[in-house]
Protein backbone atom coordinates (compact mmCIF):
# COMPACT_ATOMS: atom_id res chain seq x y z
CA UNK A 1 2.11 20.17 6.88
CA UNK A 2 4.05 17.43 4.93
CA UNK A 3 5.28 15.70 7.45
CA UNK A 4 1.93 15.43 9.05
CA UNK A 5 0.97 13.82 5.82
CA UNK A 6 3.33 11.73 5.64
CA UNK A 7 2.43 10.31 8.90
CA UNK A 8 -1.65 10.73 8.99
CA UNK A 9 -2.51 10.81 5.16
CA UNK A 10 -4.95 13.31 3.64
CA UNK A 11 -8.58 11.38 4.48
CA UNK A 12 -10.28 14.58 5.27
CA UNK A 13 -11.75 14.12 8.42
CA UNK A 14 -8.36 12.88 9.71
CA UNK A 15 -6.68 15.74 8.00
CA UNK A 16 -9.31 18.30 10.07
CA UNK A 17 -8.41 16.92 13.03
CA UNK A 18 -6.50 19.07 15.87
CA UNK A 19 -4.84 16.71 18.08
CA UNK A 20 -2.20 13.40 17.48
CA UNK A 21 -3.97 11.39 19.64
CA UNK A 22 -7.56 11.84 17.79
CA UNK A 23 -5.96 11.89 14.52
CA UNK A 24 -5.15 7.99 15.64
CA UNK A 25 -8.36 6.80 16.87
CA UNK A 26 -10.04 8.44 13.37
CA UNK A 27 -7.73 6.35 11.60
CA UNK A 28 -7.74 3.25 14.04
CA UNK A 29 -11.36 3.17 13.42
CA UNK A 30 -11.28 3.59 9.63
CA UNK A 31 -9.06 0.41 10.01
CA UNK A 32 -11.38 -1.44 12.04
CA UNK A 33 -14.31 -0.69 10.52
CA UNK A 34 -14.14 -0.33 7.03
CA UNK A 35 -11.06 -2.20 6.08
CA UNK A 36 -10.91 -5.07 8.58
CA UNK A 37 -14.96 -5.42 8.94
CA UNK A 38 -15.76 -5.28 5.49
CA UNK A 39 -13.04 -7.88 4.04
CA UNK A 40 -14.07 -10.21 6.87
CA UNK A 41 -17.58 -10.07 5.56
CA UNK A 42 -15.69 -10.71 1.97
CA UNK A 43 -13.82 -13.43 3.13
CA UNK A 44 -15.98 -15.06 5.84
CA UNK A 45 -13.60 -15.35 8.17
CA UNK A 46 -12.01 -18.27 6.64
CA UNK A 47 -8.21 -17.24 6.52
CA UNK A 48 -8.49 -13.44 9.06
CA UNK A 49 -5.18 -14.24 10.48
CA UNK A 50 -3.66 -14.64 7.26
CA UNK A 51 -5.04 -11.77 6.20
CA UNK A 52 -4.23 -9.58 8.50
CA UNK A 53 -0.62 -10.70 8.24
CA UNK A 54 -0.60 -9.97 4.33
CA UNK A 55 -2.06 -6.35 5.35
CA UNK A 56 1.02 -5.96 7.78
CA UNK A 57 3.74 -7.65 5.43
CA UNK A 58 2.82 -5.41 2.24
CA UNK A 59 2.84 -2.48 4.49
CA UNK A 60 6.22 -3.01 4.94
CA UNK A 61 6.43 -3.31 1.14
CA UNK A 62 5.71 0.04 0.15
CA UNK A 63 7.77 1.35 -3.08
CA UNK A 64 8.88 -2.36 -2.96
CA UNK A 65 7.80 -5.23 -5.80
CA UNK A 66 5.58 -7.55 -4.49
CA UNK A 67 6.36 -11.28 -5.04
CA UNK A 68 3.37 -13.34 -4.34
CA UNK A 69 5.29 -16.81 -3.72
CA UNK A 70 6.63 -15.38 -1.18
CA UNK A 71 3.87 -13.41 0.48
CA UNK A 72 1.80 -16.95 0.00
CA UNK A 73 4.74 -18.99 2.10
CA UNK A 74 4.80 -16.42 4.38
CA UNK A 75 1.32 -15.98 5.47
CA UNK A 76 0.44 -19.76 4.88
CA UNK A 77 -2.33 -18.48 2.27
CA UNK A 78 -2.46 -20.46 -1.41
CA UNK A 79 -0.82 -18.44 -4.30
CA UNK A 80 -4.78 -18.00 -5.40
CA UNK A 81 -5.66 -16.57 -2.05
CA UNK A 82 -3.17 -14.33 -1.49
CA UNK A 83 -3.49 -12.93 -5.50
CA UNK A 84 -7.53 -12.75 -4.76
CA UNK A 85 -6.93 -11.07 -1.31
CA UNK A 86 -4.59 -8.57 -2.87
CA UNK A 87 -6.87 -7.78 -6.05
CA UNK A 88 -9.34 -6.64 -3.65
CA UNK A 89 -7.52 -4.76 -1.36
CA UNK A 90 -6.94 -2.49 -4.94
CA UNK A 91 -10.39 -3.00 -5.96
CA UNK A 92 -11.00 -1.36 -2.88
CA UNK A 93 -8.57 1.80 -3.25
CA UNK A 94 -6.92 0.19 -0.53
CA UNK A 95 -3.37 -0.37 -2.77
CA UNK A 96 -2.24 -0.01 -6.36
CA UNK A 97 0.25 -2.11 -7.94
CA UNK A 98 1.90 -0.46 -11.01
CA UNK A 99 3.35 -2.63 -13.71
CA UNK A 100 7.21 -2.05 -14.98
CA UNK A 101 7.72 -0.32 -18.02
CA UNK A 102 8.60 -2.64 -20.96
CA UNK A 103 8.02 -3.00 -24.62
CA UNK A 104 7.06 -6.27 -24.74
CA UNK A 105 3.65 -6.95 -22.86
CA UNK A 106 3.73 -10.17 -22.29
CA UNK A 107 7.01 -9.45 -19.73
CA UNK A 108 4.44 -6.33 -18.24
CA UNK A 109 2.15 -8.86 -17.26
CA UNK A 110 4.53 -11.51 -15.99
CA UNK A 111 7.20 -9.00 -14.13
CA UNK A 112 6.73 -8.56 -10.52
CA UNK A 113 4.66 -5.52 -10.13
CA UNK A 114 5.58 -2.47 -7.63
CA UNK A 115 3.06 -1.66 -4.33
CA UNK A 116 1.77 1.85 -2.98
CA UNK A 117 -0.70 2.58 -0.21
CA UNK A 118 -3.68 4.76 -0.98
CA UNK A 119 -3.57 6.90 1.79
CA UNK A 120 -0.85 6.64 3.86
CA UNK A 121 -1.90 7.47 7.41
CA UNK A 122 -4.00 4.16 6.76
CA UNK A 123 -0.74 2.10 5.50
CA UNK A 124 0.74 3.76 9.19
CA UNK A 125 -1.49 2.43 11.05
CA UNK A 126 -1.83 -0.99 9.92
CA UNK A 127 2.59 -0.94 9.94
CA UNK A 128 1.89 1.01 13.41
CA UNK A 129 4.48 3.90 13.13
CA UNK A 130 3.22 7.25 13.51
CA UNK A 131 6.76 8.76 14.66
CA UNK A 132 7.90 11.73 13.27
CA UNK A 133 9.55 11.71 9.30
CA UNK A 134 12.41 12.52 10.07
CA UNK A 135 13.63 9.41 12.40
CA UNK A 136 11.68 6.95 11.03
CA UNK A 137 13.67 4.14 9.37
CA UNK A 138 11.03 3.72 6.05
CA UNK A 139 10.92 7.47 5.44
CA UNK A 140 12.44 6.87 2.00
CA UNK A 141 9.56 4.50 1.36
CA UNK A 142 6.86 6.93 2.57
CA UNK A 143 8.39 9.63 0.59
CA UNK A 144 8.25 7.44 -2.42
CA UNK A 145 4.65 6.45 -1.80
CA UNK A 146 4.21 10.33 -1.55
CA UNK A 147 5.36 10.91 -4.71
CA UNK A 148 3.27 8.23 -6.39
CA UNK A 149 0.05 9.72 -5.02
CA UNK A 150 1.03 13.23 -6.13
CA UNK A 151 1.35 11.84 -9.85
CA UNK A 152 -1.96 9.94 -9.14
CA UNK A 153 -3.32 13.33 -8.55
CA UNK A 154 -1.87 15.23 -11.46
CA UNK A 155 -2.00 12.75 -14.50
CA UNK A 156 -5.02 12.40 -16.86
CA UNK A 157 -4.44 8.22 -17.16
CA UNK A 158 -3.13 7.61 -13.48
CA UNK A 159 -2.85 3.86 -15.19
CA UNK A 160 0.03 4.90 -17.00
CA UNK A 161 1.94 5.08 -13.98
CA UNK A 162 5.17 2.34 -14.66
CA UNK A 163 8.53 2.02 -12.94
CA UNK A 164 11.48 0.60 -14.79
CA UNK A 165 14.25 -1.34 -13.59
CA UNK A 166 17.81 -1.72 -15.26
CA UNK A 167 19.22 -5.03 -16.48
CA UNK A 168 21.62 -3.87 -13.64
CA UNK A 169 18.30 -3.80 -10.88
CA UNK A 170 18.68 -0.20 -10.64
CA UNK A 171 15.54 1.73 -9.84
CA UNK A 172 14.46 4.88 -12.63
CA UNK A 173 11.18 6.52 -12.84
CA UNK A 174 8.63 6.75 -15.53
């Protein structure tokens, strides 16, 4: 059962769903519909391509910080933009960036912050990979992502949720 997880996420009609193929076009249609439709009624379909190329470079980013000079030079979308396109992809439960773990807040604010998908069939399907776990290449990512949703689930302030990263740029949990 985890390994369908990890490849179709836990949206509950997807979840109920017998076959691979229709667990797909559930989540191919989420996609469309509510994701794609409803941020192209946000964004008047002033920068779509852009958009849809942020969508497909942070799920690619998952587990990963997220640097948004760099997403905004590589989508062609202003700094603004791509900030404002990415605040409401969280606003809607879409992605979470968590902050690191520091004493000093004003370096909480300014540090890079770290990305997670929602649901993860949904993150699959915009990356397109639904291959099995065990030979995909970003299984450590997924795994990660996992593990992040499972503390989402369990904690009473899911906002507490930091990461923390070693003068050395070694990776520890908090």
């Amino acid at each position: 059962m985890l390994k369908e997880y990890l490849a179709f996420g836990g949206l509950p009609r997807v979840a109920l769903a017998k076959k691979h193929q229709e667990k797909i076009e559930l989540i191919d249609d989420i996609y469309k519909t509510y994701l794609l439709q409803d941020v192209r009624n946000f964004i008047k379909n002033q920068d779509t391509v852009q958009f849809n190329n942020l969508l497909k470079i942070l799920s690619s980013q998952i587990g990963n910080m997220v640097n948004s000079n760099e997403l905004s030079n590589t989508t062609q979308l202003s700094y603004t933009k791509c900030e404002e396109y990415i605040y409401l992809m969280e606003q809607m439960y879409i992605i979470k960036l968590i902050t690191p773990f520091t004493t000093n807040k004003r370096r909480e604010i300014t540090k890079m912050k770290k990305l997670y998908f929602l649901d993860i069939g949904l993150r699959n399907m915009i990356y397109n990979s639904f291959n099995d776990i065990d030979i995909r290449v970003d299984n450590g990512s997924i795994f990660e992502n996992f593990v992040f949703l499972e503390l989402l689930k369990v904690l009473q302030k899911p906002n507490t949720i930091q990461y923390y990263r070693t003068k050395h740029k070694r990776w520890s949990g908090n």
